[in-house]
C-alpha atoms as a PDB file:
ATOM      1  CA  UNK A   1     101.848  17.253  32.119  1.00  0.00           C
ATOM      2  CA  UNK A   2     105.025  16.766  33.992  1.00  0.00           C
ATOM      3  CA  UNK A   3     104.224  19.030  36.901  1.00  0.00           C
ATOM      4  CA  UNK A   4     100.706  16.571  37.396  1.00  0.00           C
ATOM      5  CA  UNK A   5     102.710  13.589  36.801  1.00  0.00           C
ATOM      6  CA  UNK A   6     105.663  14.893  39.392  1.00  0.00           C
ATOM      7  CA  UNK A   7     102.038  14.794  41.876  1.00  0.00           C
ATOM      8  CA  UNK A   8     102.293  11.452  41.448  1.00  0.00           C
ATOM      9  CA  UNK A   9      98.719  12.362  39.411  1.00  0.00           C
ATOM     10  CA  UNK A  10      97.908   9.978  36.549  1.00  0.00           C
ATOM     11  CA  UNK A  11      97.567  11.746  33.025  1.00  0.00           C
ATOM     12  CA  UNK A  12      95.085  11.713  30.263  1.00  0.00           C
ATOM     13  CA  UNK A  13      96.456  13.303  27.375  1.00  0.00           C
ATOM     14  CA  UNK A  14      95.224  13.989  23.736  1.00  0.00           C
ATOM     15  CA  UNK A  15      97.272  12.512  20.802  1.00  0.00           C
ATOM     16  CA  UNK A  16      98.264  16.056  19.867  1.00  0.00           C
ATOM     17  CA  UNK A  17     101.894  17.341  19.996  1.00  0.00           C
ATOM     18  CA  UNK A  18     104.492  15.421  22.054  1.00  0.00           C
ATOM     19  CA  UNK A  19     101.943  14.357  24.486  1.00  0.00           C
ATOM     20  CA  UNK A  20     102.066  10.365  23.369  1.00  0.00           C
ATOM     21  CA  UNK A  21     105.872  10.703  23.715  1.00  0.00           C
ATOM     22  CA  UNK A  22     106.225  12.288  26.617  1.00  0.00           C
ATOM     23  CA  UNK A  23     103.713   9.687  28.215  1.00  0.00           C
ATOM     24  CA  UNK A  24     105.707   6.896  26.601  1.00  0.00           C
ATOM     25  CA  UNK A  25     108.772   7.776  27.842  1.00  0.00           C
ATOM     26  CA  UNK A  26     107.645   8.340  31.530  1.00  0.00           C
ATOM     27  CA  UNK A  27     104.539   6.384  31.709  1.00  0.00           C
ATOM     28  CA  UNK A  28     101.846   8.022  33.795  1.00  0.00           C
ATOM     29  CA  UNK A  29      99.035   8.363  31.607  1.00  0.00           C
ATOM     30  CA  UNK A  30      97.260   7.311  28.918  1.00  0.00           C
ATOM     31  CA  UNK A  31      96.274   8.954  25.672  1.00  0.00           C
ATOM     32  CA  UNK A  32      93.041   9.502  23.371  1.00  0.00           C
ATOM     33  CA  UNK A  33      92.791  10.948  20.191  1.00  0.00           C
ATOM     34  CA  UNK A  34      92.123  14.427  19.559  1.00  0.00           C
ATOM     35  CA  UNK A  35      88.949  15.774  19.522  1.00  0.00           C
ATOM     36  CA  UNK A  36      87.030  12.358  20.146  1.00  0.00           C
ATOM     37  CA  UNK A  37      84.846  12.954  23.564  1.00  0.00           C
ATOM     38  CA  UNK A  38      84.103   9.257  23.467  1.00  0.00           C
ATOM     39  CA  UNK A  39      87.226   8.448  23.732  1.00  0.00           C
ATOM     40  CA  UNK A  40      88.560  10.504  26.327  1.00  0.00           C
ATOM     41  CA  UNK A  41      85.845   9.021  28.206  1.00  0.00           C
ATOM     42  CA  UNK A  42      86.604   5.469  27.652  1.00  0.00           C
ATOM     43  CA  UNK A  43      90.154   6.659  28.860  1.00  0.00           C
ATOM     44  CA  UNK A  44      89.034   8.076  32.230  1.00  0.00           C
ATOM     45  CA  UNK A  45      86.396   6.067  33.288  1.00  0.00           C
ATOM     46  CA  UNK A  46      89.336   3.225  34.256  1.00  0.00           C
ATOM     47  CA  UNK A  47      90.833   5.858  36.110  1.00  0.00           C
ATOM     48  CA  UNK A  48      87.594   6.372  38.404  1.00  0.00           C
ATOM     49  CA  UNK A  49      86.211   3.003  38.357  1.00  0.00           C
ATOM     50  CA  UNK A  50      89.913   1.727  39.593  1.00  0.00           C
ATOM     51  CA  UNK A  51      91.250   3.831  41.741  1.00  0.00           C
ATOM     52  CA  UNK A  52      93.938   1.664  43.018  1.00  0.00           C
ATOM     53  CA  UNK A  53      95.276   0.790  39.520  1.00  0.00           C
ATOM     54  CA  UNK A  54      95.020   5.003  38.984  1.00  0.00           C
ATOM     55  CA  UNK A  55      97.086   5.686  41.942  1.00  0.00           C
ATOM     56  CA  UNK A  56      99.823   2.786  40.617  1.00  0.00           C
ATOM     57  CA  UNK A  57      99.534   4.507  37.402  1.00  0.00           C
ATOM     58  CA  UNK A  58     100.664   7.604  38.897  1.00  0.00           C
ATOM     59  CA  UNK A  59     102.906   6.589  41.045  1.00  0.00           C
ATOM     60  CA  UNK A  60     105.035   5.496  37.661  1.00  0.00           C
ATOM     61  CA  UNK A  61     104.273   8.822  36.094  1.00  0.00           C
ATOM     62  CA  UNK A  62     105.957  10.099  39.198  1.00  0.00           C
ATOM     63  CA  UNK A  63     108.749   8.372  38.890  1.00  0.00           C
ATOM     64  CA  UNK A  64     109.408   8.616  35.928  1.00  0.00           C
ATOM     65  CA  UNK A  65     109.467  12.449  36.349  1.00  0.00           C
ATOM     66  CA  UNK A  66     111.793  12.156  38.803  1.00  0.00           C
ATOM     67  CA  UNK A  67     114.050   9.918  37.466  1.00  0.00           C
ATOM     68  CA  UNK A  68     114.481  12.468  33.923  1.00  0.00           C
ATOM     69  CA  UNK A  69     113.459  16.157  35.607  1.00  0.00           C
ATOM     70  CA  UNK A  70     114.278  16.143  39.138  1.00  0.00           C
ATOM     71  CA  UNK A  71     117.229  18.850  39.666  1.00  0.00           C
ATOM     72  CA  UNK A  72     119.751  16.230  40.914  1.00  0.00           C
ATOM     73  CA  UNK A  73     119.174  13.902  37.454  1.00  0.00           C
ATOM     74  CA  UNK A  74     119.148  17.143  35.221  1.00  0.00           C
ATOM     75  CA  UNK A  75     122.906  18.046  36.797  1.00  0.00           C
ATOM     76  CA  UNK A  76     123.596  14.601  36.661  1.00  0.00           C
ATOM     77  CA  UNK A  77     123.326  14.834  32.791  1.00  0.00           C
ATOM     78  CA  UNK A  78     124.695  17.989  32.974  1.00  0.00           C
ATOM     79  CA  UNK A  79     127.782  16.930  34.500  1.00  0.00           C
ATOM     80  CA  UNK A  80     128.455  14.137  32.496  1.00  0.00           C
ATOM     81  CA  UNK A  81     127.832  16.617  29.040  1.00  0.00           C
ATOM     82  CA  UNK A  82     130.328  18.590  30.292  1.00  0.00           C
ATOM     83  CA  UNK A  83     132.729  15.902  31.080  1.00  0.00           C
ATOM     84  CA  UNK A  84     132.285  14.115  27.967  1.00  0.00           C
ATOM     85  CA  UNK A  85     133.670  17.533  26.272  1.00  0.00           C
ATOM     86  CA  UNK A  86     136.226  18.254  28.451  1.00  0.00           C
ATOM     87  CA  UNK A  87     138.195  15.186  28.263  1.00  0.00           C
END
C-alpha cells in the first residue's frame, strides 16, 4: 500500500489488518469490508467515474507517504530519538 500510495496512486483497501489505519493516517484510499465484492465495487467505481477527485485522492496518499516514509523524515525521527536519549 505505501509503495502505490508513494505513486501518488489512490488505494482501495480491505478492512483486514492495519489497512484502515494505515489509510487513516495517510489518507489515500478508501476501504471496504472484507470479502464483500459489492462493496469493493461501490468503492472503485468513484475512483473511475471521477477521475479528477481520484488523482486528488492520490495526490494526499502521496503525501502523506512522504511526509512519514520518505528517507529524509525517517532520519528526521531518527535523529531526534537519538537526541532525546542522549541529553
Amino acid at each position: 500500500l505505501i509503495e502505490a500510495l508513494a505513486c501518488g496512486v489512490p488505494v482501495v483497501g480491505s478492512h483486514s489488518g492495519n489497512i484502515p489505519a494505515l489509510l487513516a493516517e495517510l489518507g489515500g484510499g478508501v476501504t471496504f469490508p472484507e470479502r464483500d465484492p459489492q462493496a469493493l465495487a461501490a468503492a472503485l467505481r468513484p475512483l473511475i467515474q471521477q477521475p479528477a477527485e481520484a488523482r486528488a485522492l492520490g495526490q494526499v496518499g502521496r503525501a502523506g507517504v512522504l511526509g512519514t516514509y520518505a528517507v529524509t523524515a525517517v532520519a528526521e525521527r531518527l535523529y531526534q530519538a537519538v537526541i532525546s536519549v542522549t541529553r
